[in-house]
N, C-alpha and C. Protein backbone atom coordinates (compact mmCIF):
# COMPACT_ATOMS: atom_id res chain seq x y z
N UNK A 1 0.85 -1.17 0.00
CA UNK A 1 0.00 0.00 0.00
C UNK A 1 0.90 1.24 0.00
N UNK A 2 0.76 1.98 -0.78
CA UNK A 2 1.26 3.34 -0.93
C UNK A 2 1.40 4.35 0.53
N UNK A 3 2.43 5.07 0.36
CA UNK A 3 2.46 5.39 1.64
C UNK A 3 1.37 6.48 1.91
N UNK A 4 0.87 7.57 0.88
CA UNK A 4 0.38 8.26 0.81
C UNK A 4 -1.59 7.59 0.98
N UNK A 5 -1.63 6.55 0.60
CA UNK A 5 -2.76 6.04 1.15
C UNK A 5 -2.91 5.46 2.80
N UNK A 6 -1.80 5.18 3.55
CA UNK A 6 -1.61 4.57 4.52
C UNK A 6 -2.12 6.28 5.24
N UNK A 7 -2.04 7.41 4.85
CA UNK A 7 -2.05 8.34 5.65
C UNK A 7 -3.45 8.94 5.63
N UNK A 8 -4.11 7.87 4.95
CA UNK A 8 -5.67 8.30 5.29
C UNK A 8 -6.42 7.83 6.52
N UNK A 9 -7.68 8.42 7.48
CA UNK A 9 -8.00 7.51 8.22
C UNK A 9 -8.52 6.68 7.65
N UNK A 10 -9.30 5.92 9.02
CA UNK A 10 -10.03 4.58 8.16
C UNK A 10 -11.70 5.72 7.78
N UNK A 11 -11.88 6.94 8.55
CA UNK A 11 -13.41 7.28 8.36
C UNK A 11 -13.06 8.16 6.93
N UNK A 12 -12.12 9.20 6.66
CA UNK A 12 -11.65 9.60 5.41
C UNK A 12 -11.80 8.47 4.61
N UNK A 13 -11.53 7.55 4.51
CA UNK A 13 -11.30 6.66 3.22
C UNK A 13 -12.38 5.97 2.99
N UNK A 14 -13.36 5.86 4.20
CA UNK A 14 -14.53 5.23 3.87
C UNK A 14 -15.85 6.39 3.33
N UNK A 15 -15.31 7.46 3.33
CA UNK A 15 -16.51 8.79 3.16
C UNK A 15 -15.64 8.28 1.59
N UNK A 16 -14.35 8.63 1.27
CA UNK A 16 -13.90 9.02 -0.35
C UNK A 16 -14.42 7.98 -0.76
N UNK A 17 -14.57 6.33 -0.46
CA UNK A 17 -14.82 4.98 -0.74
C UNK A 17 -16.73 5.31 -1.08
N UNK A 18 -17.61 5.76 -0.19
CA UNK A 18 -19.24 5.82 -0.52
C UNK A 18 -19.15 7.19 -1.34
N UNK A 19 -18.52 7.73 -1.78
CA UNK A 19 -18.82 8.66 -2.75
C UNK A 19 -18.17 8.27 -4.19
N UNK A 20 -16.95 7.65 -4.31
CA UNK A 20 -16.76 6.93 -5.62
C UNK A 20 -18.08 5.68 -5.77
N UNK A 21 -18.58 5.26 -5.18
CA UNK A 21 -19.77 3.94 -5.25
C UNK A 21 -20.52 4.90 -5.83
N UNK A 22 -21.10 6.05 -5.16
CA UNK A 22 -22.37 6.74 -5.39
C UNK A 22 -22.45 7.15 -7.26
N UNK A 23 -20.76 7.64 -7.08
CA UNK A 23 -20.74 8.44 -8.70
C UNK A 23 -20.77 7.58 -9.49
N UNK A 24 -20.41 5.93 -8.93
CA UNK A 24 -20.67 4.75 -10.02
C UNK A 24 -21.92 4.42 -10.18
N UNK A 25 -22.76 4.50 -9.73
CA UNK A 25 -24.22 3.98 -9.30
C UNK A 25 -24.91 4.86 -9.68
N UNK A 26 -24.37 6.35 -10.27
CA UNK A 26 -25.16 7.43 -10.42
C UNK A 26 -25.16 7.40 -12.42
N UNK A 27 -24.19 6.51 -12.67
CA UNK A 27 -23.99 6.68 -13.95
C UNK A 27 -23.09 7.99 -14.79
N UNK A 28 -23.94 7.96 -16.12
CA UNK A 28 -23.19 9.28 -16.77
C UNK A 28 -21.69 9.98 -16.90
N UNK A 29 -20.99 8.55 -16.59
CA UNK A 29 -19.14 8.99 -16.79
C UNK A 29 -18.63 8.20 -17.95
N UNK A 30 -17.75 8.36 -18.68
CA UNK A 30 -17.06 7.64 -19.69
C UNK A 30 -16.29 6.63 -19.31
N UNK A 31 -16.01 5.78 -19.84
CA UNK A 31 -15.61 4.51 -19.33
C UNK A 31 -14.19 4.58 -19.06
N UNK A 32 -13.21 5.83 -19.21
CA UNK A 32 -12.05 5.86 -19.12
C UNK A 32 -12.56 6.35 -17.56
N UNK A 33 -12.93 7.34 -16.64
CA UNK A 33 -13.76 7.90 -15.86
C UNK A 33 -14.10 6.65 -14.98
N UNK A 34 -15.06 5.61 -15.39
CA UNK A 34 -15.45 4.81 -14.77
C UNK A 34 -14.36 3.91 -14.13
N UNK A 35 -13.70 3.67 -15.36
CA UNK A 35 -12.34 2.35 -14.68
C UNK A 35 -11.52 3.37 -13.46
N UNK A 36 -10.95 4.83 -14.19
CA UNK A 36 -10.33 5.31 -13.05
C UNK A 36 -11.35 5.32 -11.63
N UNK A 37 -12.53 5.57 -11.47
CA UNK A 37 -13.13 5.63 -10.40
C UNK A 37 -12.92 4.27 -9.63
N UNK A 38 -13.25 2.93 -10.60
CA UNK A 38 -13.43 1.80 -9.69
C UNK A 38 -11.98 1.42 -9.08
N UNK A 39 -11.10 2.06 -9.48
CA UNK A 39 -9.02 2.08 -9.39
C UNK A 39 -9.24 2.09 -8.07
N UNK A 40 -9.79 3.34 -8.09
CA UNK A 40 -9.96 4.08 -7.20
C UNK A 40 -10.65 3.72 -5.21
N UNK A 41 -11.87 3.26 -6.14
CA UNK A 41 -12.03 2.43 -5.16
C UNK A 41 -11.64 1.16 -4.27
N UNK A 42 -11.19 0.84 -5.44
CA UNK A 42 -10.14 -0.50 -4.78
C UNK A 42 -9.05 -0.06 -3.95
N UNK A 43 -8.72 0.97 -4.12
CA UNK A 43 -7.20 1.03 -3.18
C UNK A 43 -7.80 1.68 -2.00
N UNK A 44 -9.30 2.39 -1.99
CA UNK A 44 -9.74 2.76 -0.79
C UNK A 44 -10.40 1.90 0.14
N UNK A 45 -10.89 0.79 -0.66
CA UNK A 45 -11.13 -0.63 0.20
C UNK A 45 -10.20 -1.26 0.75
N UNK A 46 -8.92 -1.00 0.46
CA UNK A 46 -7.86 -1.65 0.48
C UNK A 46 -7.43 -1.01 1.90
N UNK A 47 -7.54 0.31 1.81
CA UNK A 47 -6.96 1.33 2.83
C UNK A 47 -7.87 1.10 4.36
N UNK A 48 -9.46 0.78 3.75
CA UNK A 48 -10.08 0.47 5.10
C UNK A 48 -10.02 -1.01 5.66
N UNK A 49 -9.73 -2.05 4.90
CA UNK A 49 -9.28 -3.15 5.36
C UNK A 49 -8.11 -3.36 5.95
N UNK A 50 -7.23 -2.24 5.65
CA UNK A 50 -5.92 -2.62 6.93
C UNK A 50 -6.41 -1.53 8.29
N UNK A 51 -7.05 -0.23 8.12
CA UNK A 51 -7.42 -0.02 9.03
C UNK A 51 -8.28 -1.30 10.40
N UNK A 52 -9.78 -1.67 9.40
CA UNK A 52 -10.05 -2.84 10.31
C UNK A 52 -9.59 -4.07 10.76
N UNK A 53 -8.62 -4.23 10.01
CA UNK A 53 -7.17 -5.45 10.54
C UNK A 53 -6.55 -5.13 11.43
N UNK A 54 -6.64 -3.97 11.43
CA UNK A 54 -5.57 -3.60 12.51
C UNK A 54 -6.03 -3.00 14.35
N UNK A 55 -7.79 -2.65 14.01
CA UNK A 55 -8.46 -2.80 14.70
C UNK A 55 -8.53 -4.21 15.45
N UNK A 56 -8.86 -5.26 14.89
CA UNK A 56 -8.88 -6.51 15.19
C UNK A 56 -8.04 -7.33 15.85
N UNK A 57 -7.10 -6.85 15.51
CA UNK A 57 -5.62 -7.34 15.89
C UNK A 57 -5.38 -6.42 17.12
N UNK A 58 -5.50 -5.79 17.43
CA UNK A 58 -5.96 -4.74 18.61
C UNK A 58 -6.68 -5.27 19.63
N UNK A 59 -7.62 -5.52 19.15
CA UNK A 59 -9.08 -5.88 19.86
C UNK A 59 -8.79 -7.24 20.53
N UNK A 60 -8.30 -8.54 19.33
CA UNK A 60 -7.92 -9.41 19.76
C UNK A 60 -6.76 -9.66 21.02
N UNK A 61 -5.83 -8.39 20.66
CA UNK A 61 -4.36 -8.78 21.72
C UNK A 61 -5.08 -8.18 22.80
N UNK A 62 -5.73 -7.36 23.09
CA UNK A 62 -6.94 -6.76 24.83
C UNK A 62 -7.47 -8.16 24.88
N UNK A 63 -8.02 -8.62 24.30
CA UNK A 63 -9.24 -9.70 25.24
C UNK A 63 -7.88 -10.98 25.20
N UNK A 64 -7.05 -11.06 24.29
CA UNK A 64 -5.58 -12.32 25.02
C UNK A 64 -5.28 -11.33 26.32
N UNK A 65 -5.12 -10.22 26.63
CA UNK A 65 -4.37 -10.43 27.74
C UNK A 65 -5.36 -10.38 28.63
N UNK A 66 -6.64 -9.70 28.55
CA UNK A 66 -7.05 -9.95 29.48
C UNK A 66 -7.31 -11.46 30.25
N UNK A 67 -7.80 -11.95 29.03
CA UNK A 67 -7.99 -13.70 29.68
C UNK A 67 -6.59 -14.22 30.34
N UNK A 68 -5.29 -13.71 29.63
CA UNK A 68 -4.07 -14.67 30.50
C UNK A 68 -3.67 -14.57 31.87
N UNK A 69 -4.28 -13.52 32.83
CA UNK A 69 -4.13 -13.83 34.14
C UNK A 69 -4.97 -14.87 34.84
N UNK A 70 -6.40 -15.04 34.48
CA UNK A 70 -7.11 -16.04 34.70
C UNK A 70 -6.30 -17.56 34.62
N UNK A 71 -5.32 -17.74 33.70
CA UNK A 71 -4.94 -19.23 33.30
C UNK A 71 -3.97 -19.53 33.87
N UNK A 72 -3.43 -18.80 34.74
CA UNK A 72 -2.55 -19.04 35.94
C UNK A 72 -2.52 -19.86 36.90
């Protein structure tokens, strides 16, 4: 991932991500237009899937530690 995409949040990239959908769904662009838009979108799906990976992976290492004093 580009570094310059890594510097988006995950809520930035998901607002730029439902507004490229919208302008696809809205029609009326040229197909050079269209492919760049859906480019587009892919690398912003891309950008919110490591955000929520990385959430997860987060989320997951809190509830491991919390459980490892219990297994003592």
């Amino acid at each position: 991932m580009a570094e310059a995409e890594t510097a988006l949040g995950y809520e930035q990239a998901r607002d730029e991500l439902i507004e490229v959908v919208r302008r696809l769904e809205a029609g009326g662009t040229s197909l050079e237009e269209s492919l760049a838009l859906w480019e587009r979108g892919e690398e912003l799906a891309k950008v919110c899937r490591h955000w929520l990976e990385g959430a997860r992976a987060r989320l997951d290492s809190a509830l491991a530690a919390r459980e490892a004093p219990g297994e003592e």
